[in-house]
N, C-alpha and C. Protein backbone atom coordinates (compact mmCIF):
# COMPACT_ATOMS: atom_id res chain seq x y z
N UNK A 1 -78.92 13.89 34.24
CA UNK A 1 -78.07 12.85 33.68
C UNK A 1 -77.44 13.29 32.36
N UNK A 2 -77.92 13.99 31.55
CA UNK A 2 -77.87 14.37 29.96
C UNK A 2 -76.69 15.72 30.31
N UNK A 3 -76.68 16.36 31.22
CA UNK A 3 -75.51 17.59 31.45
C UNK A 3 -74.88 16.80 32.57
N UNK A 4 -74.72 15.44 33.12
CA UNK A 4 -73.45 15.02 33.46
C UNK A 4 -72.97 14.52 32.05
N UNK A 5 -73.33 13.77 31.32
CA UNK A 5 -73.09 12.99 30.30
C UNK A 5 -72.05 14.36 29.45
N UNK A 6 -72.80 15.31 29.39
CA UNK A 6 -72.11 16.47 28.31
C UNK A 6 -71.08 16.91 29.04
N UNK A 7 -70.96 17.23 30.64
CA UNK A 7 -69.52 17.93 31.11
C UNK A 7 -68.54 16.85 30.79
N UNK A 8 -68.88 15.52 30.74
CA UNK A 8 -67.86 14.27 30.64
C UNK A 8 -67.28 14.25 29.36
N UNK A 9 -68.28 14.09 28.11
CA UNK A 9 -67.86 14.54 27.30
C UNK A 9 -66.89 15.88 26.69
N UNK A 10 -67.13 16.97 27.12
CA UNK A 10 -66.60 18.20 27.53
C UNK A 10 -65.01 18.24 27.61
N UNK A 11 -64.94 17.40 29.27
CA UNK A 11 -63.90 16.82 29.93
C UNK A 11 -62.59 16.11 28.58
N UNK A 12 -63.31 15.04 27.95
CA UNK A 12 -62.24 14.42 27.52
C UNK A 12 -62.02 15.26 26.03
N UNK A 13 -62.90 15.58 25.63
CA UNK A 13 -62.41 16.25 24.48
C UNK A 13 -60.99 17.25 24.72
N UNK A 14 -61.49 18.29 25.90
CA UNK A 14 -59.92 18.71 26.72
C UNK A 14 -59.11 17.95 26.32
N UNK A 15 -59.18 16.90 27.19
CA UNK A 15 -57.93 15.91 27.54
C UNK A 15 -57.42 15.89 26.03
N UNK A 16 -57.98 15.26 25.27
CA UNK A 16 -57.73 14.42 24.03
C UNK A 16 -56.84 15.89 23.43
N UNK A 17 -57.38 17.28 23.22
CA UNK A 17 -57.24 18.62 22.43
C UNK A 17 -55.30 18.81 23.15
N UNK A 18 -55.74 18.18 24.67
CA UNK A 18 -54.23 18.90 25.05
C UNK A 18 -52.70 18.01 24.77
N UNK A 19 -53.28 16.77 24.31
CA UNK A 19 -52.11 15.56 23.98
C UNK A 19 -51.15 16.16 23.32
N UNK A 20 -50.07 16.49 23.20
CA UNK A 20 -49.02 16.80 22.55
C UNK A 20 -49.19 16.14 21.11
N UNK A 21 -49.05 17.19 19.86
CA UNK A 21 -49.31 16.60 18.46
C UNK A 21 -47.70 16.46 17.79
N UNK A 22 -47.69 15.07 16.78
CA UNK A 22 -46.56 16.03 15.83
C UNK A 22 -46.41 16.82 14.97
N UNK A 23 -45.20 17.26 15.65
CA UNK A 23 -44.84 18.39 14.69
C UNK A 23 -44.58 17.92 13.50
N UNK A 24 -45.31 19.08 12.49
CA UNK A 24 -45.21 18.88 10.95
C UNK A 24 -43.82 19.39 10.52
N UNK A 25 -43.67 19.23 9.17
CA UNK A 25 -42.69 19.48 8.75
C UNK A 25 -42.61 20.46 7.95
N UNK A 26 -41.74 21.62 7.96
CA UNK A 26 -41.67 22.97 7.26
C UNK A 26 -41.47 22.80 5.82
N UNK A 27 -42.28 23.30 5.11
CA UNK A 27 -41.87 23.23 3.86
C UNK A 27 -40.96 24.47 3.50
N UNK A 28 -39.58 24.34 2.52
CA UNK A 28 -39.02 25.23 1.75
C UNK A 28 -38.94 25.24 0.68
N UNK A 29 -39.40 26.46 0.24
CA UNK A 29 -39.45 25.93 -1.33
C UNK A 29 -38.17 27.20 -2.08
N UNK A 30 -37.48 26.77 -3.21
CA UNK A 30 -36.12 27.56 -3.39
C UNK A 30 -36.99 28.55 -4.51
N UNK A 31 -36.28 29.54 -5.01
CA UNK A 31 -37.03 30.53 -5.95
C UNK A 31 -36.97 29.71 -7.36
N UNK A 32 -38.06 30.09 -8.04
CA UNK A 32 -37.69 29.20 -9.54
C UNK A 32 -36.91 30.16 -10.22
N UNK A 33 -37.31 31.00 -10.31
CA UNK A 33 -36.63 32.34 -11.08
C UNK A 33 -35.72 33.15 -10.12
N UNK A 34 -34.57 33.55 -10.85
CA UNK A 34 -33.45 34.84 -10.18
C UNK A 34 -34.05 35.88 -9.67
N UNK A 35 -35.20 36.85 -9.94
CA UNK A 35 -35.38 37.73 -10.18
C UNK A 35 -35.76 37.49 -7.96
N UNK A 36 -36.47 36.57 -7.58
CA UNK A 36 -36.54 35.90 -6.30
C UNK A 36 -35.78 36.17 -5.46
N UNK A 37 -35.65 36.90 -4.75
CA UNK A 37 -34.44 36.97 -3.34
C UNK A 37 -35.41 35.97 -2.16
N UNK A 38 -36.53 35.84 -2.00
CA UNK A 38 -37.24 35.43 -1.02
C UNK A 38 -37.51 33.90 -1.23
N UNK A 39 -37.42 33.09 -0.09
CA UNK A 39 -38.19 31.58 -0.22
C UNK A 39 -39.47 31.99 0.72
N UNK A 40 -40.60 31.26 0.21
CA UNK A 40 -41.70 31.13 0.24
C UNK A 40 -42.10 29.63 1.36
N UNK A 41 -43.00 29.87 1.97
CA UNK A 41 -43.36 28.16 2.51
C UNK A 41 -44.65 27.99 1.68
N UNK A 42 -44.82 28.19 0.72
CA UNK A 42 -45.79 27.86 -0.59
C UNK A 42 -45.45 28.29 -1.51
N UNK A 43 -45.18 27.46 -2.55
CA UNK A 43 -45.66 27.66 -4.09
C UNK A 43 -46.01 28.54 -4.40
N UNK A 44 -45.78 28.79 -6.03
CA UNK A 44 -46.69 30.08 -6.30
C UNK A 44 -47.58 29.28 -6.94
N UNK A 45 -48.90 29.67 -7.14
CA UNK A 45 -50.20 29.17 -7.72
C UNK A 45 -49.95 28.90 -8.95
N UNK A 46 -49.56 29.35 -9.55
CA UNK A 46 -49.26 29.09 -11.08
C UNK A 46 -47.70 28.87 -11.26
N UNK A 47 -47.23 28.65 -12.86
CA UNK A 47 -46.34 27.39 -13.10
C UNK A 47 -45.87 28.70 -14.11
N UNK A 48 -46.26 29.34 -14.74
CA UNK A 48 -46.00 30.38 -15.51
C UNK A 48 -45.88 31.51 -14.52
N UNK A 49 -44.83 32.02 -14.90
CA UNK A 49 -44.74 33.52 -14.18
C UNK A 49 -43.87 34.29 -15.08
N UNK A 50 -44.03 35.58 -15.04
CA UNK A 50 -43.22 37.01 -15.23
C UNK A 50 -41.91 36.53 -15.71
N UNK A 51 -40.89 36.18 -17.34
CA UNK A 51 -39.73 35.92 -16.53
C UNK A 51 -38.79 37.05 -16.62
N UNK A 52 -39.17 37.83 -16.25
CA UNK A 52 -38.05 38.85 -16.19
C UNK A 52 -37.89 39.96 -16.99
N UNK A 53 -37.19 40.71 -16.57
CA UNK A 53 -36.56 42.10 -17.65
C UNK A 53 -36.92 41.71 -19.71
N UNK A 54 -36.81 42.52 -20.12
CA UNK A 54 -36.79 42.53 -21.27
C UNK A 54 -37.80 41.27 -21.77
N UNK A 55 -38.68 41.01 -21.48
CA UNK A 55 -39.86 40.16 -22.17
C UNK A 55 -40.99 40.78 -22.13
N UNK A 56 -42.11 40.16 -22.96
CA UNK A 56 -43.56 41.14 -23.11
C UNK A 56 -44.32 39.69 -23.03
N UNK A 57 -45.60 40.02 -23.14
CA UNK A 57 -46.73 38.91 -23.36
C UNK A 57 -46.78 38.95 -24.89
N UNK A 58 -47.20 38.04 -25.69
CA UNK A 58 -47.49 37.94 -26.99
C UNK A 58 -48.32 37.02 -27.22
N UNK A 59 -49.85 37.63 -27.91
CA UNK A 59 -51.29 37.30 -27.14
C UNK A 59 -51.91 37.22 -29.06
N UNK A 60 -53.09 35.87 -29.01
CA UNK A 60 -53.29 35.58 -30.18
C UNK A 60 -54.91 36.02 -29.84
N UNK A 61 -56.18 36.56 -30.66
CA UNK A 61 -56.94 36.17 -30.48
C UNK A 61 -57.89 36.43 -31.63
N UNK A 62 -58.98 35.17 -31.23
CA UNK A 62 -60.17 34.72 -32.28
C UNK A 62 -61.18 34.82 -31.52
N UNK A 63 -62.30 34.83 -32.47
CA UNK A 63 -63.71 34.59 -32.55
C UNK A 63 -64.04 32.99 -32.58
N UNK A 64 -65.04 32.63 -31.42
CA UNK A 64 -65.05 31.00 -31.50
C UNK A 64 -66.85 30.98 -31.13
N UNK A 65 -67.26 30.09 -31.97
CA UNK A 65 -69.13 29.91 -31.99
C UNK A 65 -69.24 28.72 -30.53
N UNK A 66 -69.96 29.20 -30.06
CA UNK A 66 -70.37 27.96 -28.94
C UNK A 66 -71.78 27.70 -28.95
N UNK A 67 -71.87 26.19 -28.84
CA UNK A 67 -73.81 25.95 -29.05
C UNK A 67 -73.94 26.02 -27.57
N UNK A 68 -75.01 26.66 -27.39
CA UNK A 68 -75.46 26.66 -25.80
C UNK A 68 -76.79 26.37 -25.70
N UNK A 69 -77.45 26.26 -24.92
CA UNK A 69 -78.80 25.63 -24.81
C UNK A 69 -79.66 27.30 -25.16
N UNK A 70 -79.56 27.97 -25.21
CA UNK A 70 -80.27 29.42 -25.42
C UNK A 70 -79.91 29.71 -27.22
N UNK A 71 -78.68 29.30 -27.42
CA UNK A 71 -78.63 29.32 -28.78
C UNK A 71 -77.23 29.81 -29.49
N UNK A 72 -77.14 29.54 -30.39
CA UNK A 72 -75.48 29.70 -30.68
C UNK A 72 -74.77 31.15 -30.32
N UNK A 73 -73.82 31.34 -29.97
CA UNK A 73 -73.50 32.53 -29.65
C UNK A 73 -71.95 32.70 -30.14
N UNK A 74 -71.27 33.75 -30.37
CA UNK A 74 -70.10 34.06 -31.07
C UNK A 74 -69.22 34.85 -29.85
N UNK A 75 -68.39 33.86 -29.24
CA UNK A 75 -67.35 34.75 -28.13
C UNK A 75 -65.70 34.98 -28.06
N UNK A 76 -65.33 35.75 -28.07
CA UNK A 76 -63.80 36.05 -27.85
C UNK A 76 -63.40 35.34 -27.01
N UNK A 77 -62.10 34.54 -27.54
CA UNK A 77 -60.75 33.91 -26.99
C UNK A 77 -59.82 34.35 -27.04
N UNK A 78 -58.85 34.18 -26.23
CA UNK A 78 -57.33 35.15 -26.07
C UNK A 78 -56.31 33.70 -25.73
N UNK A 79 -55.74 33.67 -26.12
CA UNK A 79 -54.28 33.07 -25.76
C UNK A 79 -53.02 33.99 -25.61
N UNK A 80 -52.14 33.81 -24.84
CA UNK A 80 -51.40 34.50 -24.39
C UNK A 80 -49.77 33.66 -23.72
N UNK A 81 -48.82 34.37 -24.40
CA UNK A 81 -47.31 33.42 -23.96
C UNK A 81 -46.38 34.98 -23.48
N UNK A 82 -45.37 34.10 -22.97
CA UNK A 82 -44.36 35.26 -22.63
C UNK A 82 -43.34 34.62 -23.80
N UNK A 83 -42.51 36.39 -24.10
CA UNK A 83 -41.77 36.14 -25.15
C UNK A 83 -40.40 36.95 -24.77
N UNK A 84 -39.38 36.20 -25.04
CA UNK A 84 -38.30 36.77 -24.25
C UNK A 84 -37.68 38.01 -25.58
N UNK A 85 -37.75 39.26 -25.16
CA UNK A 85 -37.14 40.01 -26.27
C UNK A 85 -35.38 40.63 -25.97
């Protein structure tokens, strides 16, 4: 009874898997930057990017104390921008 019960089950899951779905909708996304010949169907992960020829990174960094449960400790921070030269 328990392996009729499961081919039945079996059975409609088929059925149900073969129903015609809708179709989603394509995403396009346009380049943010020139430098881009290509569209993408995703985003780029980040919001900052590379912008181009003639810029560098221009990067600040300190010493910052953090209390931690083991005990204070002294760690390097970096900040970092793009700078158009």
């Amino acid at each position: 009874m328990k392996w009729l019960a499961a081919i039945l089950a079996f059975v409609l899951l088929g059925l149900l898997a073969a129903a015609p779905a809708e179709a989603r909708t394509k995403l396009r996304v346009r380049p943010l930057y020139p430098y881009r010949h290509t569209n993408t169907p995703y985003p780029p992960s980040y919001d900052i990017e590379y912008p181009g020829p003639n810029a560098y990174r221009e990067c600040v960094d300190r010493l910052v104390v953090e209390h931690r449960p083991s005990g204070t400790v002294i760690v390097p921070r970096m900040r970092c921008r793009w700078v158009r030269g």
